[in-house]
N, C-alpha and C. Protein backbone atom coordinates (compact mmCIF):
# COMPACT_ATOMS: atom_id res chain seq x y z
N UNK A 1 86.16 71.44 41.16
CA UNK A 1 86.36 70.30 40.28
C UNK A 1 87.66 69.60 40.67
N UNK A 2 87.77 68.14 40.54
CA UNK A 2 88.90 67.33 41.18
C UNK A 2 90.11 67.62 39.94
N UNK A 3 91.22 67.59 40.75
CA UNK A 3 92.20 67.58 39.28
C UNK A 3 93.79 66.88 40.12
N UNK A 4 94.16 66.42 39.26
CA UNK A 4 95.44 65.48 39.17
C UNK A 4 96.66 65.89 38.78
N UNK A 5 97.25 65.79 39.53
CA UNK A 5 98.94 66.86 39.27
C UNK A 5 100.25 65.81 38.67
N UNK A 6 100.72 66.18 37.69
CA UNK A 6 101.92 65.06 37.57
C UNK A 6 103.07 65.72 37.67
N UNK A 7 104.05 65.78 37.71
CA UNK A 7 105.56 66.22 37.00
C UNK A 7 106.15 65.06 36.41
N UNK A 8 106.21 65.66 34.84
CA UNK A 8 106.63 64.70 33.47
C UNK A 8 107.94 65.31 33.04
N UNK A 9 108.31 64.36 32.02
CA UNK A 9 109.79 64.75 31.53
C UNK A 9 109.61 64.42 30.21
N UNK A 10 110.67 65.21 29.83
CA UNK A 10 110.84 65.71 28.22
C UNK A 10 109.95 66.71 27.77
N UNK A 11 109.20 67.52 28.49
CA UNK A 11 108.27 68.84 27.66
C UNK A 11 109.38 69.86 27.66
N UNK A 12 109.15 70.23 26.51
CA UNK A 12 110.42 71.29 25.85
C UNK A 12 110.27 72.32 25.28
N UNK A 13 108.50 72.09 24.37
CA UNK A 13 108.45 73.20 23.64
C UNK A 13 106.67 73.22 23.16
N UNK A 14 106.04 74.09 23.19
CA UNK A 14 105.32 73.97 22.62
C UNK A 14 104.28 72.73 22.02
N UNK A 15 104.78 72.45 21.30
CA UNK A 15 104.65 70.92 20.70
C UNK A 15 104.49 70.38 21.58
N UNK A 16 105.30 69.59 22.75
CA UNK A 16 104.83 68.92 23.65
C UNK A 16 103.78 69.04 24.37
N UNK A 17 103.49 70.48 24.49
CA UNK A 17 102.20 71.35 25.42
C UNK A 17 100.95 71.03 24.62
N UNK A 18 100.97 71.05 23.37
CA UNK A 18 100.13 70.75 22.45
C UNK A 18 99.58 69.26 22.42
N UNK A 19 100.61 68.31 22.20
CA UNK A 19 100.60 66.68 22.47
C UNK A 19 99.65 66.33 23.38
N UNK A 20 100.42 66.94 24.68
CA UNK A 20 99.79 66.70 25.91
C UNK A 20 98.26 66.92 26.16
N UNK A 21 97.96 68.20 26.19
CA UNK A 21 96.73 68.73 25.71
C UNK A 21 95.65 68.11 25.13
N UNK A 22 95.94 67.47 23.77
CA UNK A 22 95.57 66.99 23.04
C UNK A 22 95.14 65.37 23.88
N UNK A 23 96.13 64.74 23.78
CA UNK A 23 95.90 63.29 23.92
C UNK A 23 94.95 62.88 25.23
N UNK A 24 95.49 64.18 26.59
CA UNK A 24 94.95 63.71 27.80
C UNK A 24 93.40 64.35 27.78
N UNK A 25 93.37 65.19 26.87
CA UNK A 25 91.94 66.02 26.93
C UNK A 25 90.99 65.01 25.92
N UNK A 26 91.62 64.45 25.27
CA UNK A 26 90.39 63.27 24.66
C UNK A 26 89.85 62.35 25.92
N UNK A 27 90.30 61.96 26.82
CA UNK A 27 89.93 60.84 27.65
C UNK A 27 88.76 61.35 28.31
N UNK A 28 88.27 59.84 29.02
CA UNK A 28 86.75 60.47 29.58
C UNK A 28 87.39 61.22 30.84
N UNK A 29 86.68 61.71 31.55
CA UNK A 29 86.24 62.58 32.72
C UNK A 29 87.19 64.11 32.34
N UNK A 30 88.06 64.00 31.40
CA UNK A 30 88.85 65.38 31.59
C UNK A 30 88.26 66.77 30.54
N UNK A 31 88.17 67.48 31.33
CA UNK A 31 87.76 69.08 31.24
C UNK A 31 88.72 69.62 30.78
N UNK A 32 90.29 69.73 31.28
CA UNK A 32 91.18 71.04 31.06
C UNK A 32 92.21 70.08 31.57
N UNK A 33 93.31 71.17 30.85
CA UNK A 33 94.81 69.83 30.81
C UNK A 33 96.00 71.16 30.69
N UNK A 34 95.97 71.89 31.44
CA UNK A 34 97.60 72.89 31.71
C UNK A 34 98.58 72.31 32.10
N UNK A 35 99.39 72.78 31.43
CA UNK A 35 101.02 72.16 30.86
C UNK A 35 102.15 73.25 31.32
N UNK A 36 103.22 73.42 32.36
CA UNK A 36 104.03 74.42 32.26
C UNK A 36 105.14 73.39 32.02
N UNK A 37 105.71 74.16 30.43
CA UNK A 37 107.23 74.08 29.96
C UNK A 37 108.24 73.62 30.90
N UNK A 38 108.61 74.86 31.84
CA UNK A 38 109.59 74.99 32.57
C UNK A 38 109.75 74.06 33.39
N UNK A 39 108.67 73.26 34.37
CA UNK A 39 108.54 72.96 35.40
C UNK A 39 108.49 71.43 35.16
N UNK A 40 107.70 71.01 33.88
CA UNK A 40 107.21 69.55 33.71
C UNK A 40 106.18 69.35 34.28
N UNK A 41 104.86 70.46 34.94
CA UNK A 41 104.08 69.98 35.48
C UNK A 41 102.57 70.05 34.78
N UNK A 42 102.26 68.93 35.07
CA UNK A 42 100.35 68.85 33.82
C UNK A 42 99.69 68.87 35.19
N UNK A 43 98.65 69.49 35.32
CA UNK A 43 97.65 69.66 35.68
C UNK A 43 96.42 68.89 34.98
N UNK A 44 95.80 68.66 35.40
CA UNK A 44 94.74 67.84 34.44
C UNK A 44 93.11 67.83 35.43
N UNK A 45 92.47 68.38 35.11
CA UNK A 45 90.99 68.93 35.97
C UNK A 45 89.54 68.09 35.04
N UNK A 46 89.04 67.58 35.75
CA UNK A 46 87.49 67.06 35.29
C UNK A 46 86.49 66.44 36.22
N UNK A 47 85.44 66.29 36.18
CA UNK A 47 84.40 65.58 37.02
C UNK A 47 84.91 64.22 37.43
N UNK A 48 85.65 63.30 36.81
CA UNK A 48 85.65 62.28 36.70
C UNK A 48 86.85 61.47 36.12
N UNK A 49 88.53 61.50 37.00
CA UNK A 49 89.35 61.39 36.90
C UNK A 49 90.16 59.82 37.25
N UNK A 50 90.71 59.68 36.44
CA UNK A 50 91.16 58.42 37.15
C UNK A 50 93.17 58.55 36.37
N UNK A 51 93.57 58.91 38.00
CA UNK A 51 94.98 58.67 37.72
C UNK A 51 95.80 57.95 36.87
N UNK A 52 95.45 56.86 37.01
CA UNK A 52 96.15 55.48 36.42
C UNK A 52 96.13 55.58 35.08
N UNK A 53 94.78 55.60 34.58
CA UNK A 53 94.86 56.08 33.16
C UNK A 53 95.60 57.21 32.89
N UNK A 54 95.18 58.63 33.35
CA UNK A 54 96.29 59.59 32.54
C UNK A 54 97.67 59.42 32.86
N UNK A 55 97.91 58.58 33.57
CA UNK A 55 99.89 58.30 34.37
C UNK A 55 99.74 57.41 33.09
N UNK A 56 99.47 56.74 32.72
CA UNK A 56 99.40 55.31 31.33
C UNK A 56 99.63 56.36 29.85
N UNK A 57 98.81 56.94 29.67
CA UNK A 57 98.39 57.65 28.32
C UNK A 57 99.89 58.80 28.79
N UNK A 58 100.38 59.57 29.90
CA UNK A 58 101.25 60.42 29.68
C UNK A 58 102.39 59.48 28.68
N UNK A 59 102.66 57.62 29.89
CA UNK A 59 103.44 57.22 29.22
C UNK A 59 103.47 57.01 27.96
N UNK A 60 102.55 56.74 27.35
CA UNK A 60 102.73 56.14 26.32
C UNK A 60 102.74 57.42 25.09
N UNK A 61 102.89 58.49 25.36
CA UNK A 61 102.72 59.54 24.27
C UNK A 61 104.20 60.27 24.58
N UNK A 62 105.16 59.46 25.64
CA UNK A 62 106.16 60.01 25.65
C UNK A 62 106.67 60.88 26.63
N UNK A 63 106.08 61.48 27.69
CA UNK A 63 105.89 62.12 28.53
C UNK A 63 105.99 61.51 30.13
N UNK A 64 106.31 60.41 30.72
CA UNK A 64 106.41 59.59 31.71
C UNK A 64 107.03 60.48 33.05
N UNK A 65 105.79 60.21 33.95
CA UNK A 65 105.51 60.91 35.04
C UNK A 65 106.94 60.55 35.75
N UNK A 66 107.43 61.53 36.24
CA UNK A 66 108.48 61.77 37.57
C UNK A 66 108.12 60.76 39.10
């Protein structure tokens, strides 16, 4: 399955992992959305991906790709 790598800023805790999760896993084509704390990095996996949008939706929920 295709998947899309970002490194974001400001994930801190939980909550953010949750946010993230949440907001990018509603969109179409996405399956699964792993988040590591430490690193700032989302993973984001589905049939049917389109960068631009989840780089858009990271921004706008606060999270703006590196």
């Amino acid at each position: 399955m295709p998947n899309e790598e970002f490194m974001v800023k400001n994930v801190k805790c939980g909550g953010c992992v949750q946010n993230i999760q949440t907001q990018l896993g509603a969109l179409p084509g996405v399956s699964a959305v792993e988040v590591t704390i430490e690193s700032g990095k989302v993973v984001v996996s589905g049939p049917a991906l389109d960068r631009a949008t989840l780089a858009a939706k990271l921004q706008e929920i606060g999270y703006p790709a590196a």
